[in-house]
Protein backbone atom coordinates (compact mmCIF):
# COMPACT_ATOMS: atom_id res chain seq x y z
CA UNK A 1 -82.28 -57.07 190.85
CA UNK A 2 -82.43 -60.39 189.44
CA UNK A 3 -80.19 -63.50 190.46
CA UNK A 4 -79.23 -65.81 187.74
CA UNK A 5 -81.30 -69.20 187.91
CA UNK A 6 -78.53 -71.01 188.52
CA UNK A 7 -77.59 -68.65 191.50
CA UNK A 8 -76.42 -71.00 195.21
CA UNK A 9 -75.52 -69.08 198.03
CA UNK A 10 -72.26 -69.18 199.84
CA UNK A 11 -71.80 -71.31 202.47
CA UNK A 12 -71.82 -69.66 205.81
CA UNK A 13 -73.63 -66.63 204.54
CA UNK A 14 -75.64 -66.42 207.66
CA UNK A 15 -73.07 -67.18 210.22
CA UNK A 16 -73.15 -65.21 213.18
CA UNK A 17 -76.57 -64.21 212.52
CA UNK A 18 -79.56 -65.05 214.69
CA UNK A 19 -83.10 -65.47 212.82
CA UNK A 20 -86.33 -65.84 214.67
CA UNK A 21 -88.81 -66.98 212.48
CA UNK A 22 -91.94 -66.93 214.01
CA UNK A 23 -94.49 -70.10 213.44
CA UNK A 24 -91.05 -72.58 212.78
CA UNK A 25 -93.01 -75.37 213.69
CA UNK A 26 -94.11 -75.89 210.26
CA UNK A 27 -94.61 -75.02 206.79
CA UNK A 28 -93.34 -72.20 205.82
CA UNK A 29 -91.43 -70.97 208.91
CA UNK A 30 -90.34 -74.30 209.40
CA UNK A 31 -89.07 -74.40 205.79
CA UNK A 32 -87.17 -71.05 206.21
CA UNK A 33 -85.74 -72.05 209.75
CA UNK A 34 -84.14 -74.61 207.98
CA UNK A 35 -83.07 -72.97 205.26
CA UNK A 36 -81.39 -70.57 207.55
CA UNK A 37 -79.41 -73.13 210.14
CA UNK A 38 -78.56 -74.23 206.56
CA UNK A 39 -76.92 -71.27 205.32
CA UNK A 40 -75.11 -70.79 209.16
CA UNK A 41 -77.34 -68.85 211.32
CA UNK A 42 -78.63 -69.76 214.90
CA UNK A 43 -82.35 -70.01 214.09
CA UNK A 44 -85.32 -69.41 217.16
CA UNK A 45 -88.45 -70.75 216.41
CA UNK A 46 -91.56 -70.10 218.03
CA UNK A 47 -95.10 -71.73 218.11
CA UNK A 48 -98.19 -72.77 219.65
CA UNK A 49 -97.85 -76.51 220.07
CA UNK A 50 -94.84 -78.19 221.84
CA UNK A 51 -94.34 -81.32 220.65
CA UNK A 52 -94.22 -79.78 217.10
CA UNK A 53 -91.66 -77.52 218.10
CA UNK A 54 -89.26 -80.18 219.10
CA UNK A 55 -90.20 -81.97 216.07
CA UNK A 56 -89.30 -78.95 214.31
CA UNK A 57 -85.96 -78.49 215.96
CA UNK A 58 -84.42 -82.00 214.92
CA UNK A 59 -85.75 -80.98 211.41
CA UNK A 60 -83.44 -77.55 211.75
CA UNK A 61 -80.69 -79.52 213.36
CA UNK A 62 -80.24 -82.01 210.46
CA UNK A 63 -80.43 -79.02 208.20
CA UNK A 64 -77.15 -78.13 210.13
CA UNK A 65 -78.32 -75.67 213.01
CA UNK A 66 -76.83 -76.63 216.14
CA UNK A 67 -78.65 -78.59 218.57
């Protein structure tokens, strides 16, 4: 299957889903957690270092995951 390039997701797509993307703290993970909150879902991250995890969290918040 292939989406047209000009393909956007509905809004809310995710709702009352719950992701856990592991290694959210960044990169990647961080740039699919946010991705996710974005499209509606309550995103869990995990990682190794602390202080980038609540880094990370303001990140997905402002994407529009909740707190």
């Amino acid at each position: 299957m292939t989406l047209p390039s000009d393909y956007r997701p509905p809004p809310g797509l995710l709702r009352e889903r719950v992701i856990l993307v592991a290694g959210g703290s960044r990169g990647l993970g961080l740039a699919c957690a946010e991705a996710f909150a974005a499209l509606g879902a309550r995103v869990v991250i995990t990682g190794r270092d602390p202080d980038r995890l609540e880094r990370a969290c303001a990140a997905i918040a402002a994407a529009g995951g909740a707190e």
